[in-house]
PDB file of N, CA and C in Angstrom:
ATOM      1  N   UNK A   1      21.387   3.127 -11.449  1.00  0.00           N
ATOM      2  CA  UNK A   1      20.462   2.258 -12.180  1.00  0.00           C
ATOM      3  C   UNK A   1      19.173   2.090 -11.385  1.00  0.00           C
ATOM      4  N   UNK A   2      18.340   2.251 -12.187  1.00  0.00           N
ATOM      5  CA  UNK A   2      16.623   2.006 -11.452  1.00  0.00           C
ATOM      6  C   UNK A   2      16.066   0.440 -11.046  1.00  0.00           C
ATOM      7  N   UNK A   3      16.197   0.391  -9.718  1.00  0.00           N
ATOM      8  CA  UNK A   3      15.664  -1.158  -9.794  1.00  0.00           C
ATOM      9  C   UNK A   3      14.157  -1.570 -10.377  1.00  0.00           C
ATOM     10  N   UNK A   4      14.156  -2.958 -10.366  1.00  0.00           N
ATOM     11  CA  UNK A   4      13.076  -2.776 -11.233  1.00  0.00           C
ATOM     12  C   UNK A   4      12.088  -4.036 -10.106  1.00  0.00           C
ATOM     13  N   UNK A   5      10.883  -3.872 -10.132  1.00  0.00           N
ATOM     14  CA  UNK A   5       9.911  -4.140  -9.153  1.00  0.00           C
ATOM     15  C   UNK A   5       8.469  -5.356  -9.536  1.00  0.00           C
ATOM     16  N   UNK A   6       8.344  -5.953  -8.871  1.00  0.00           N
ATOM     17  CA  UNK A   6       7.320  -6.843  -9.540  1.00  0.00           C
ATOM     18  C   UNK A   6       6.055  -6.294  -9.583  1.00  0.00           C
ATOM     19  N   UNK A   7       5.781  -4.782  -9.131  1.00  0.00           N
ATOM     20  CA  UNK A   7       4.407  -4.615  -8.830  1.00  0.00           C
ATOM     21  C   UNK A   7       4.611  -2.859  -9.302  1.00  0.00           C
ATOM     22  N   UNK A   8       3.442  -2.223 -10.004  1.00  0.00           N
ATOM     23  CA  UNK A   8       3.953  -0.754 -10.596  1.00  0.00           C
ATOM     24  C   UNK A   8       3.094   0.250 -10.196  1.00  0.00           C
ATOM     25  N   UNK A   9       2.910   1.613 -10.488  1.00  0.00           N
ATOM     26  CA  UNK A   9       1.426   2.059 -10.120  1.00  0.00           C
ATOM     27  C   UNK A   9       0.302   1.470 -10.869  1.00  0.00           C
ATOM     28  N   UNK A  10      -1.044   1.586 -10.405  1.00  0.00           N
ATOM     29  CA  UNK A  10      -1.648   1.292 -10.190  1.00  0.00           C
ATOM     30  C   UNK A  10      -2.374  -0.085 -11.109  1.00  0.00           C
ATOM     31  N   UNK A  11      -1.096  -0.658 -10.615  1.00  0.00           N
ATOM     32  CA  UNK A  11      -2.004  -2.050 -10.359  1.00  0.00           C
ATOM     33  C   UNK A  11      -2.205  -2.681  -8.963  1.00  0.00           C
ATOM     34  N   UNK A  12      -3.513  -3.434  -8.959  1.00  0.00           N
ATOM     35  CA  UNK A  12      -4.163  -4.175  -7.859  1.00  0.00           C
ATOM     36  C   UNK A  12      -3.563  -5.236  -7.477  1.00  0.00           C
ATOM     37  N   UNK A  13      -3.154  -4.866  -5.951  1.00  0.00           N
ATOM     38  CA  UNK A  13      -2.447  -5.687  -5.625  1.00  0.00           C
ATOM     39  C   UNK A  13      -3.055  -6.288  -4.335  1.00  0.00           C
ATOM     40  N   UNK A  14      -2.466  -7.884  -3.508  1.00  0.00           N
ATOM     41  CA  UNK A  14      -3.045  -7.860  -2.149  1.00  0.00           C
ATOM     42  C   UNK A  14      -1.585  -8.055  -1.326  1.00  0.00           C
ATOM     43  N   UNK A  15      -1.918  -7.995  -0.200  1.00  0.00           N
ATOM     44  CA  UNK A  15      -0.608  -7.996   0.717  1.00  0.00           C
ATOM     45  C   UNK A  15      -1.358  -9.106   1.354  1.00  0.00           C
ATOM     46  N   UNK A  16       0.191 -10.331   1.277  1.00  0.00           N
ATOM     47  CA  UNK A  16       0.363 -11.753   1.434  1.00  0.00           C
ATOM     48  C   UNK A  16       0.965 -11.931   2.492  1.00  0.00           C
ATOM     49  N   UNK A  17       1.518 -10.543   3.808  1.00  0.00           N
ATOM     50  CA  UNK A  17       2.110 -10.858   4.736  1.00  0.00           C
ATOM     51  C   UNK A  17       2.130  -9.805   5.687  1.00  0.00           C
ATOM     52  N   UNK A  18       2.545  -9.938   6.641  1.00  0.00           N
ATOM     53  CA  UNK A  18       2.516  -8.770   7.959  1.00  0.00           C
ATOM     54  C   UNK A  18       1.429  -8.080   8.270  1.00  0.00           C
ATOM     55  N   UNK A  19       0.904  -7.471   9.213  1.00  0.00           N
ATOM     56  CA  UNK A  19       0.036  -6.824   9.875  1.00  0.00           C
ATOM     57  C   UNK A  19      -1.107  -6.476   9.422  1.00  0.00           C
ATOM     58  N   UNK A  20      -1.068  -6.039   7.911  1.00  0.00           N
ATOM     59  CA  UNK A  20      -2.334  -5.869   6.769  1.00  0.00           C
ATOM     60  C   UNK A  20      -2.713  -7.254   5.994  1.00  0.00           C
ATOM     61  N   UNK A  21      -2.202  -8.426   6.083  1.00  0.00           N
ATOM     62  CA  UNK A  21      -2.217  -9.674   5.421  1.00  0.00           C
ATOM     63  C   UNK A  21      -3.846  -9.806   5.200  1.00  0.00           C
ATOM     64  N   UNK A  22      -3.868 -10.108   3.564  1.00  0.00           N
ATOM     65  CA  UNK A  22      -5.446 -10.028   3.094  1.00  0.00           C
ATOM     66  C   UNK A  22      -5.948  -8.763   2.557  1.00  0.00           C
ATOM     67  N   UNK A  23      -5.567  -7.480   3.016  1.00  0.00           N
ATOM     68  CA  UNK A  23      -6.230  -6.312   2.021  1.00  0.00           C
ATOM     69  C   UNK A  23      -5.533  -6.837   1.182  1.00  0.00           C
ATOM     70  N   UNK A  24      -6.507  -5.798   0.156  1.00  0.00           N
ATOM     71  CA  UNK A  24      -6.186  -5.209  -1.317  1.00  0.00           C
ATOM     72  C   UNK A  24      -6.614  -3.884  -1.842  1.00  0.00           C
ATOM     73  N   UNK A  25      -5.555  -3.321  -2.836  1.00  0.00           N
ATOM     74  CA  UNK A  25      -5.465  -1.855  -2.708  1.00  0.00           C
ATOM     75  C   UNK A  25      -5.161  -1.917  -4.233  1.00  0.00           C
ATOM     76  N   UNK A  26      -5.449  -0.783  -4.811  1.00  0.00           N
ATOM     77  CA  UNK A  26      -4.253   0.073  -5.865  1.00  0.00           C
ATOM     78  C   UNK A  26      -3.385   0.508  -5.596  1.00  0.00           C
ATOM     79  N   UNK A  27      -1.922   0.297  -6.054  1.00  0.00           N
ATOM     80  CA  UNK A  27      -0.901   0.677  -5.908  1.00  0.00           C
ATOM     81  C   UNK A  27      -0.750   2.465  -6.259  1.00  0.00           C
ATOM     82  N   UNK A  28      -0.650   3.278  -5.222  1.00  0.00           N
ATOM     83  CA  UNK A  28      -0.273   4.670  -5.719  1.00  0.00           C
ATOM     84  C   UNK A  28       0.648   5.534  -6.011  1.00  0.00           C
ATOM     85  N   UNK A  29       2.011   4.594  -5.214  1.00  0.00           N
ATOM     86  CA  UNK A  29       3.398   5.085  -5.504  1.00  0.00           C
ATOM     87  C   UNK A  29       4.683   4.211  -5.382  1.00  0.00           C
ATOM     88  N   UNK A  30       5.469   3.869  -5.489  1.00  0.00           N
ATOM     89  CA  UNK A  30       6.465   3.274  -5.597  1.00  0.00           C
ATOM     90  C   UNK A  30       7.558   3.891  -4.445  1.00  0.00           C
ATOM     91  N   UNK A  31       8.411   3.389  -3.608  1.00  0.00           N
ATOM     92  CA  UNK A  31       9.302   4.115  -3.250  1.00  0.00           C
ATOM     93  C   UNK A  31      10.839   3.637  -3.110  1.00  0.00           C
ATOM     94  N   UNK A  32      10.835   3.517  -4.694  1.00  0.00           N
ATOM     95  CA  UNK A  32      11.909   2.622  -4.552  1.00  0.00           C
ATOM     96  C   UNK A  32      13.513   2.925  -4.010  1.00  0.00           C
ATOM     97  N   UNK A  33      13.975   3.895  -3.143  1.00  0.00           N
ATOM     98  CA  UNK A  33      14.771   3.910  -2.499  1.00  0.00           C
ATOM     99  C   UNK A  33      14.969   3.060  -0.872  1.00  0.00           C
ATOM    100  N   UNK A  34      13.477   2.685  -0.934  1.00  0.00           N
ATOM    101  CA  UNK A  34      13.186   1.723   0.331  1.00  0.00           C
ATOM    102  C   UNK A  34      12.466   0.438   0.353  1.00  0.00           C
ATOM    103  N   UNK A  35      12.291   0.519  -1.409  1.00  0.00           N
ATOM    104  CA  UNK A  35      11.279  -0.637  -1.649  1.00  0.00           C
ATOM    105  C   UNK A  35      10.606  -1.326  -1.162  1.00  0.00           C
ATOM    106  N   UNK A  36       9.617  -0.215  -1.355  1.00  0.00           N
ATOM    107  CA  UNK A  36       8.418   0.001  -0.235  1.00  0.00           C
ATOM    108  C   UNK A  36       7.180   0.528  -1.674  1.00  0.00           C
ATOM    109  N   UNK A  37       5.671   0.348  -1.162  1.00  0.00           N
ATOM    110  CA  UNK A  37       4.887   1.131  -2.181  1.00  0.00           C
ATOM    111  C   UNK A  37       3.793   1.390  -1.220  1.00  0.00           C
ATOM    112  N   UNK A  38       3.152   2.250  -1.322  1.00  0.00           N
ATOM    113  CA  UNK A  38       2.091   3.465  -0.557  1.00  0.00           C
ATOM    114  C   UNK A  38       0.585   2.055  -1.587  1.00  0.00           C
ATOM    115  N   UNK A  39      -0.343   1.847  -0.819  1.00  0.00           N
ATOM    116  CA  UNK A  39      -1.120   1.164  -1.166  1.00  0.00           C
ATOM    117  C   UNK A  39      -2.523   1.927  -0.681  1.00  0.00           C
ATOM    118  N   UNK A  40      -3.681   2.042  -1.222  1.00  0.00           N
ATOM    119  CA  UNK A  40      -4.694   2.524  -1.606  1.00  0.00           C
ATOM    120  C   UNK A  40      -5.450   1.889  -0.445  1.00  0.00           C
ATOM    121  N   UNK A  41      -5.659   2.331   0.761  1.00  0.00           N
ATOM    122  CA  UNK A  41      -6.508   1.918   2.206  1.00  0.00           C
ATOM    123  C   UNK A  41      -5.985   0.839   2.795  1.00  0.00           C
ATOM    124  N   UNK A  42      -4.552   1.156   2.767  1.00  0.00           N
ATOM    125  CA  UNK A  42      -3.579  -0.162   3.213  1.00  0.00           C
ATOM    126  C   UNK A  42      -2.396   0.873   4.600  1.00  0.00           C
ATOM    127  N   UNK A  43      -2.405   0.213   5.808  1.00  0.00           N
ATOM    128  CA  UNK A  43      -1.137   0.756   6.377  1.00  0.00           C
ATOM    129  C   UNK A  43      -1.944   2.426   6.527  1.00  0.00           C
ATOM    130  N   UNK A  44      -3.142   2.606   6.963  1.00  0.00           N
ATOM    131  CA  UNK A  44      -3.874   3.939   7.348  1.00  0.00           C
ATOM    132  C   UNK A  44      -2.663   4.603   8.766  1.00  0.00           C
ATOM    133  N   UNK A  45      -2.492   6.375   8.265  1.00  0.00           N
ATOM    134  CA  UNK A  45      -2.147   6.079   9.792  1.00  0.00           C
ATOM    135  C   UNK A  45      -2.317   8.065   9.895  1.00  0.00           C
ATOM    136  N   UNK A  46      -2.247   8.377  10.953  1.00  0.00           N
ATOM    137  CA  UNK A  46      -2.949   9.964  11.017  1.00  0.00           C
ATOM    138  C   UNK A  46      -1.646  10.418  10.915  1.00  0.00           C
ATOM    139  N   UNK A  47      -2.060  11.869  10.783  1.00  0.00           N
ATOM    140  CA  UNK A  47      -1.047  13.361  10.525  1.00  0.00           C
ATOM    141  C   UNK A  47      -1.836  13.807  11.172  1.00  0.00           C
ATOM    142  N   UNK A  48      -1.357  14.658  12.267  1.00  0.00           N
ATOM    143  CA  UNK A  48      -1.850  16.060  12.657  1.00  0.00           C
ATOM    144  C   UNK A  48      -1.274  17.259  12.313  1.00  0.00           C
ATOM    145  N   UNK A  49      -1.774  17.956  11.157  1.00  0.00           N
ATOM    146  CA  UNK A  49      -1.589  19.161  10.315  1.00  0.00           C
ATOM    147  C   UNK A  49      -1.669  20.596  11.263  1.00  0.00           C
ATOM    148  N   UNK A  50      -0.650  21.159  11.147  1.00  0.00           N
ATOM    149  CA  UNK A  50      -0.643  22.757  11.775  1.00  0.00           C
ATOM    150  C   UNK A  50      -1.701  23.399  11.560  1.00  0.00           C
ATOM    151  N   UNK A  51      -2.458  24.273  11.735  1.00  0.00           N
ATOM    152  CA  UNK A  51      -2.967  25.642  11.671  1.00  0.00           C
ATOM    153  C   UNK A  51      -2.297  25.964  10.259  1.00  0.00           C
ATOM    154  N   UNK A  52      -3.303  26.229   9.211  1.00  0.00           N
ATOM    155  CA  UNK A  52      -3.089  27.061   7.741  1.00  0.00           C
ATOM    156  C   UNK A  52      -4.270  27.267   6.697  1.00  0.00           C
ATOM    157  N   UNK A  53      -3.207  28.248   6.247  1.00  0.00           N
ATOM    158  CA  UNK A  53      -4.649  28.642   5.144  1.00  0.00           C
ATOM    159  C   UNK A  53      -5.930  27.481   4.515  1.00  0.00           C
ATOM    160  N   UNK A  54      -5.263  26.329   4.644  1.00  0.00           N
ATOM    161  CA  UNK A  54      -6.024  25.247   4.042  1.00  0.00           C
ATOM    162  C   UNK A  54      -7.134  24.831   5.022  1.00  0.00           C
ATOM    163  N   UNK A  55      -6.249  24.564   6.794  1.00  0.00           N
ATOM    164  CA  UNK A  55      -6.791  24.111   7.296  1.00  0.00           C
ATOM    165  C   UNK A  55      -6.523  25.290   8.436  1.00  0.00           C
ATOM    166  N   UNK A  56      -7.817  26.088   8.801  1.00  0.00           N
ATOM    167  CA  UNK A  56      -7.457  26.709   9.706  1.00  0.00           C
ATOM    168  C   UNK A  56      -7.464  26.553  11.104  1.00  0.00           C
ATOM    169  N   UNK A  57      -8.337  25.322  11.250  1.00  0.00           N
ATOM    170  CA  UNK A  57      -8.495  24.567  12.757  1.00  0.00           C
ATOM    171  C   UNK A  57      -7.275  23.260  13.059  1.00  0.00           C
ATOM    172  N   UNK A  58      -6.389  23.617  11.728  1.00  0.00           N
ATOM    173  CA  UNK A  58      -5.527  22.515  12.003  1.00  0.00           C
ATOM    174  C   UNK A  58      -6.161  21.014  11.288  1.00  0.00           C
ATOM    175  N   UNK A  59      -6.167  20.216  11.311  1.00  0.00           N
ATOM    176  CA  UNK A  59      -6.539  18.792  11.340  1.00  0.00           C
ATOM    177  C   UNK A  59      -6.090  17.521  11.438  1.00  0.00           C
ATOM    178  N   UNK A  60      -6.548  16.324  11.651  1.00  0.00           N
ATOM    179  CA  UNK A  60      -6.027  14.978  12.018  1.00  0.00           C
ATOM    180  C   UNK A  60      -6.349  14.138  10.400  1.00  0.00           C
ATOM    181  N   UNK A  61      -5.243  14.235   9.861  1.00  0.00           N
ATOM    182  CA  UNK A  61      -5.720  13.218   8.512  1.00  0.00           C
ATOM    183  C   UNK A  61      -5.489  12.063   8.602  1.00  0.00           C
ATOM    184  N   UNK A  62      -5.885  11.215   8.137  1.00  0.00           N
ATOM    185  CA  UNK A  62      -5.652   9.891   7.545  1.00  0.00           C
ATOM    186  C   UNK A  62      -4.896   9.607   6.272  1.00  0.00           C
ATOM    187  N   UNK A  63      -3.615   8.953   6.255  1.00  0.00           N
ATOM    188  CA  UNK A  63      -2.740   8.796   5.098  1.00  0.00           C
ATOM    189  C   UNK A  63      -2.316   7.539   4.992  1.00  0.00           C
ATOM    190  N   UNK A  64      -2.111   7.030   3.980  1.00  0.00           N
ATOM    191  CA  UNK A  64      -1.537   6.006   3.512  1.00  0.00           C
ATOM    192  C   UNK A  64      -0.038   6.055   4.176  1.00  0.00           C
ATOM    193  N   UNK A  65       0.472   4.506   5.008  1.00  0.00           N
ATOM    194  CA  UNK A  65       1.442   4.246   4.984  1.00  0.00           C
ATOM    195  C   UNK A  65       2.178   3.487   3.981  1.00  0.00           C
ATOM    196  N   UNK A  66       3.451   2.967   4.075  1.00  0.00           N
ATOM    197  CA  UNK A  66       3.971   2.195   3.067  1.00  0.00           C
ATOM    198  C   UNK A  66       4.063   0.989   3.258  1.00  0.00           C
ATOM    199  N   UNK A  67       4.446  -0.178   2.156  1.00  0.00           N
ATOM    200  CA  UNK A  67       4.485  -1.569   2.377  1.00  0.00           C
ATOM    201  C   UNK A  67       5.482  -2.143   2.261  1.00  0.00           C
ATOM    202  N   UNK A  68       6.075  -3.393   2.452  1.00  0.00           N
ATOM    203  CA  UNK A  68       7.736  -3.501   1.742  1.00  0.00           C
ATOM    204  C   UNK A  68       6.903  -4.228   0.708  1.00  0.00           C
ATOM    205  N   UNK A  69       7.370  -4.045  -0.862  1.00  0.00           N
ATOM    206  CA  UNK A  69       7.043  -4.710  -1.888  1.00  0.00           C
ATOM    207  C   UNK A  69       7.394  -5.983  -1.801  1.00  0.00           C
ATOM    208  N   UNK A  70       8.108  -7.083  -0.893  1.00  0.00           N
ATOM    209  CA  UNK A  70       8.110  -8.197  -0.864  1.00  0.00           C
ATOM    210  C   UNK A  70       6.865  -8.906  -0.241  1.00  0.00           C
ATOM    211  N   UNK A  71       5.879  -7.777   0.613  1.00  0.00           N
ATOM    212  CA  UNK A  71       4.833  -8.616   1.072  1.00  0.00           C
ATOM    213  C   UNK A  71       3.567  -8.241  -0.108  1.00  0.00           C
ATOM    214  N   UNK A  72       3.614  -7.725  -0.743  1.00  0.00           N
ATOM    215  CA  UNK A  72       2.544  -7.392  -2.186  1.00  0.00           C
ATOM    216  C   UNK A  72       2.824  -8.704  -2.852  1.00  0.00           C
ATOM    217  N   UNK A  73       1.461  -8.979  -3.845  1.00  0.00           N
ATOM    218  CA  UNK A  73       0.968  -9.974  -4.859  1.00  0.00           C
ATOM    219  C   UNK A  73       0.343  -9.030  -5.601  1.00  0.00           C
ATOM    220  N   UNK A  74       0.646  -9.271  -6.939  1.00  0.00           N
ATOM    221  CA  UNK A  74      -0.482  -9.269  -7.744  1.00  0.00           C
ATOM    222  C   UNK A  74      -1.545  -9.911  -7.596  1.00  0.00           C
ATOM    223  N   UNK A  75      -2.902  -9.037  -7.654  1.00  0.00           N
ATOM    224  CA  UNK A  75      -4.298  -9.464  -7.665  1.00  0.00           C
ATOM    225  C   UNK A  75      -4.634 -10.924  -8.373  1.00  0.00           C
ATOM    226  N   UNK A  76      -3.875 -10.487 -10.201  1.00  0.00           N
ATOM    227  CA  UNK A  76      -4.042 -11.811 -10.657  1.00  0.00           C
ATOM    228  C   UNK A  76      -3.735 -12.686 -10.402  1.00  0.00           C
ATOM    229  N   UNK A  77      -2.262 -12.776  -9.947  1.00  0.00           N
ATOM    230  CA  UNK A  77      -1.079 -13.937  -9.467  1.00  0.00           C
ATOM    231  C   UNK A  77      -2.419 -14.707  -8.248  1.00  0.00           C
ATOM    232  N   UNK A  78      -2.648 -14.132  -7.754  1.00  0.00           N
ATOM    233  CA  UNK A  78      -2.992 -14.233  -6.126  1.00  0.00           C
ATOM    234  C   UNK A  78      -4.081 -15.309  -6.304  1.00  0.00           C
ATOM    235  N   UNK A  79      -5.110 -14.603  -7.416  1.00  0.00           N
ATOM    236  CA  UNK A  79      -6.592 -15.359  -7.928  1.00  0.00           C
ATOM    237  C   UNK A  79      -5.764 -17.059  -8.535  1.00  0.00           C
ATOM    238  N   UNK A  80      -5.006 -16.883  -9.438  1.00  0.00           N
ATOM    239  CA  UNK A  80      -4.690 -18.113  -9.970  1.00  0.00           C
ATOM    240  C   UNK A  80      -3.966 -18.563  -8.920  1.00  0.00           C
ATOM    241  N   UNK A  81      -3.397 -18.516  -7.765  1.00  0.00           N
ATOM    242  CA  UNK A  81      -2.665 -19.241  -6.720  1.00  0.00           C
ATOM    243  C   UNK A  81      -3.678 -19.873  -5.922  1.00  0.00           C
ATOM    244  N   UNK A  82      -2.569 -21.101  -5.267  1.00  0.00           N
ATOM    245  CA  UNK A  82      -3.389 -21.957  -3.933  1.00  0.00           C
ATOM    246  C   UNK A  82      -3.694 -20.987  -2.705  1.00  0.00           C
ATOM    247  N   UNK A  83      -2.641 -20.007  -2.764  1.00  0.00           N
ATOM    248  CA  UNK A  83      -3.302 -18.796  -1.387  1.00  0.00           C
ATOM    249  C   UNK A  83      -4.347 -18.624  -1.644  1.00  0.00           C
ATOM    250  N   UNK A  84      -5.339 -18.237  -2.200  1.00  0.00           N
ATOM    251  CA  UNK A  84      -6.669 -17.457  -2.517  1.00  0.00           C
ATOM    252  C   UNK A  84      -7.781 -18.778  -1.755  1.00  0.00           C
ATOM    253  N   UNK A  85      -7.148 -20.317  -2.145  1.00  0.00           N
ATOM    254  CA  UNK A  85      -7.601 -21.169  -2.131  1.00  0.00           C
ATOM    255  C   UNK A  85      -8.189 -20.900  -0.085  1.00  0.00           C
ATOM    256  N   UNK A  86      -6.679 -21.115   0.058  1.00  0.00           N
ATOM    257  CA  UNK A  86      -6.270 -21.244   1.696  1.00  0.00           C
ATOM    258  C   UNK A  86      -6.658 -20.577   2.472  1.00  0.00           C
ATOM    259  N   UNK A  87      -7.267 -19.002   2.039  1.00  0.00           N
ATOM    260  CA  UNK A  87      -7.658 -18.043   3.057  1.00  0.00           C
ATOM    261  C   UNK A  87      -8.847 -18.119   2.708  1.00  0.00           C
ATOM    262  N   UNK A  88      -9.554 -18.391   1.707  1.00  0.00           N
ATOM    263  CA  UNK A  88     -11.403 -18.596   1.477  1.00  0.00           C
ATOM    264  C   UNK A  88     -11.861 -19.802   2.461  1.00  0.00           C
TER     265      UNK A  88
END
């Protein structure tokens, strides 16, 4: 059975807790075997890519890490809440 999640792709969400507390992102993937979601300039973190046809010098990317969906809000939720109040 598919669990089911308070937050989906791409809706705008902010993260209400841990280390990123205060961005806000679009949601880009779901991962719900760890319920977790990949957030849109949230949790940045590098890859260093081999040598290949794509990249032939290799390269250092920047990728989206994941979040636990218990620290995500909805954007809206967030605006109509006293948090929005508390961190302005």
């Amino acid at each position: 059975m598919a669990t089911k999640f308070h937050v989906k792709r791409n809706d705008q969400v902010v993260v209400i807790a841990g280390s990123h507390k205060g961005k806000t992102g679009k949601v880009l993937e779901i991962l719900a075997a760890k319920s977790r979601a990949r957030v849109e300039g949230v949790a940045m973190m590098k890859r260093h890519l081999k040598k290949s046809e794509k990249h032939p010098q290799g390269a250092i990317v920047e990728l989206e890490g994941s979040v636990h969906t218990s620290n995500l809000m909805l954007q809206s939720v967030f605006d109509a809440s006293k948090r929005k109040k508390a961190t302005a």
